[in-house]
C-alpha atoms as a PDB file:
ATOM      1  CA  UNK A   1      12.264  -1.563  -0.328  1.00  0.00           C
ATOM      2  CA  UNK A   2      10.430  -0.538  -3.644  1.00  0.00           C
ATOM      3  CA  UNK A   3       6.766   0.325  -4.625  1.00  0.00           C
ATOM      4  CA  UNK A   4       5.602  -1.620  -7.421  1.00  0.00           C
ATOM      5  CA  UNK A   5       3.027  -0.313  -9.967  1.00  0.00           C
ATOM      6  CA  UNK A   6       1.004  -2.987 -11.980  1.00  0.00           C
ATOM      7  CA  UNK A   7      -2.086  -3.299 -13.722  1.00  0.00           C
ATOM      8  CA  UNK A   8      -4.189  -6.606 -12.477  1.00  0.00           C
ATOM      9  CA  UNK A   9      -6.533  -8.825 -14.491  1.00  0.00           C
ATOM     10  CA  UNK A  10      -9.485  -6.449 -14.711  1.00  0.00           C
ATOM     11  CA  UNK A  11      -7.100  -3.772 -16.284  1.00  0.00           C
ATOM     12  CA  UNK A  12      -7.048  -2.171 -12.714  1.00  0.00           C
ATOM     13  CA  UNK A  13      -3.871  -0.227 -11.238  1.00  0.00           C
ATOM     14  CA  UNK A  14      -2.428  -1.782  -8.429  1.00  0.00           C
ATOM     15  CA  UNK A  15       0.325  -1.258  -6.169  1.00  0.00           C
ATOM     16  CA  UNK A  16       2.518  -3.439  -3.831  1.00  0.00           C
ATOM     17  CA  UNK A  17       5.624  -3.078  -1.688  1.00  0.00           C
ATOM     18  CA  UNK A  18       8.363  -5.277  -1.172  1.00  0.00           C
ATOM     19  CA  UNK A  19      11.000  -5.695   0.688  1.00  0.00           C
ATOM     20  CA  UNK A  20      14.867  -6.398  -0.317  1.00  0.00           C
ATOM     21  CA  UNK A  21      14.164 -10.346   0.078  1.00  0.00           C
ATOM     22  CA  UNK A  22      11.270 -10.187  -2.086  1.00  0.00           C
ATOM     23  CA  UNK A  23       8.807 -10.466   0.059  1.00  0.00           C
ATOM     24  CA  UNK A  24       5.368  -8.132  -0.319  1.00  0.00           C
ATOM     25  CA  UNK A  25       4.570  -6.831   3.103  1.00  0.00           C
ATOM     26  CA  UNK A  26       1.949  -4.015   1.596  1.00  0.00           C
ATOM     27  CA  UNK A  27      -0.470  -3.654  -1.459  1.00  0.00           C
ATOM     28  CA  UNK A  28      -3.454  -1.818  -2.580  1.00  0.00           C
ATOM     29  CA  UNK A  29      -6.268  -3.466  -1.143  1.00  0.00           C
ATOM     30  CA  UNK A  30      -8.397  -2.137  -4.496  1.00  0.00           C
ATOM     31  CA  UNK A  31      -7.715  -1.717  -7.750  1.00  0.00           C
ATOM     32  CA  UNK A  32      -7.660   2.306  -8.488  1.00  0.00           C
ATOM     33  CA  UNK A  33      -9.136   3.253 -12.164  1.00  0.00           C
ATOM     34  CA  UNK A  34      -6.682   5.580 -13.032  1.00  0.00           C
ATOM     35  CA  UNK A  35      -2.622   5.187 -12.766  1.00  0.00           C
ATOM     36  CA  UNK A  36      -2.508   8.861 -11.054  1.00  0.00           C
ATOM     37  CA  UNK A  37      -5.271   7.671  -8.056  1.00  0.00           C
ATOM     38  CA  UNK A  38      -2.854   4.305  -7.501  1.00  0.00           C
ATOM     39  CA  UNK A  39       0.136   6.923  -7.737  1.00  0.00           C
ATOM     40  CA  UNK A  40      -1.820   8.690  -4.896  1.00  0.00           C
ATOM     41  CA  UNK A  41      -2.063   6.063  -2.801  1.00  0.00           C
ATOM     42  CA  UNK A  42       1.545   5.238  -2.910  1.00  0.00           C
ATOM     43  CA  UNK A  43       2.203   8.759  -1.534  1.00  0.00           C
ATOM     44  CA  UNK A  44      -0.389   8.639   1.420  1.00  0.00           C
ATOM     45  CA  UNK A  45       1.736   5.465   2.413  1.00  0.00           C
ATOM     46  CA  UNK A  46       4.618   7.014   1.572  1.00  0.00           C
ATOM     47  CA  UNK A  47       3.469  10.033   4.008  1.00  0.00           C
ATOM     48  CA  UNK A  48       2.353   8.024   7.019  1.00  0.00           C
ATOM     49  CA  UNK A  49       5.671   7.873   8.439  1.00  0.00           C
ATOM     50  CA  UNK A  50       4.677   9.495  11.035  1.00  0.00           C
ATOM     51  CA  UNK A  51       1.638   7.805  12.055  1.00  0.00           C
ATOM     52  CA  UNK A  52       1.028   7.054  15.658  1.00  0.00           C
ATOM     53  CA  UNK A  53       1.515   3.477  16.554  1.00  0.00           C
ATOM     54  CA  UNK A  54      -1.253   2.040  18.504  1.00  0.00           C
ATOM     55  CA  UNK A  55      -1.605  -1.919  20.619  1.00  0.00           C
ATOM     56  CA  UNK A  56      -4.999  -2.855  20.180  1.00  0.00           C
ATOM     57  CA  UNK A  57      -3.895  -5.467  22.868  1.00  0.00           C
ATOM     58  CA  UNK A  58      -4.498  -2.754  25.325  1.00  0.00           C
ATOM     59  CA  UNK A  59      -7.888  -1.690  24.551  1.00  0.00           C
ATOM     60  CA  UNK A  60     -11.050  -2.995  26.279  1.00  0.00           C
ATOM     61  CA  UNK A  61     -13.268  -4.336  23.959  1.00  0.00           C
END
């Protein structure tokens, strides 16, 4: 998989992952202003490798 860095449109930074087929399974819901803020948000997904899975299936509403 690879994270790609883009700018959209508006001129905003954006970010995207895809997978080896092509296909994008994550972006940047926002546009960031600055390349290092988009940068940043690459790492926090990068970093949430760890995060806790949790069904929602399970929960009462």
């Amino acid at each position: 998989m690879r994270f790609e860095l883009y700018r959209d449109s508006a001129g905003g930074w954006r970010w995207r992952l895809r997978t080896q087929n092509g296909n994008v399974v994550a972006d940047s819901a926002e546009a960031y202003v600055r390349r290092e803020d988009c940068e940043h948000g690459i790492a926090l997904v990068k970093g949430s490798a760890e995060a806790a899975i949790v069904d929602m299936t399970l929960r009462i509403a």
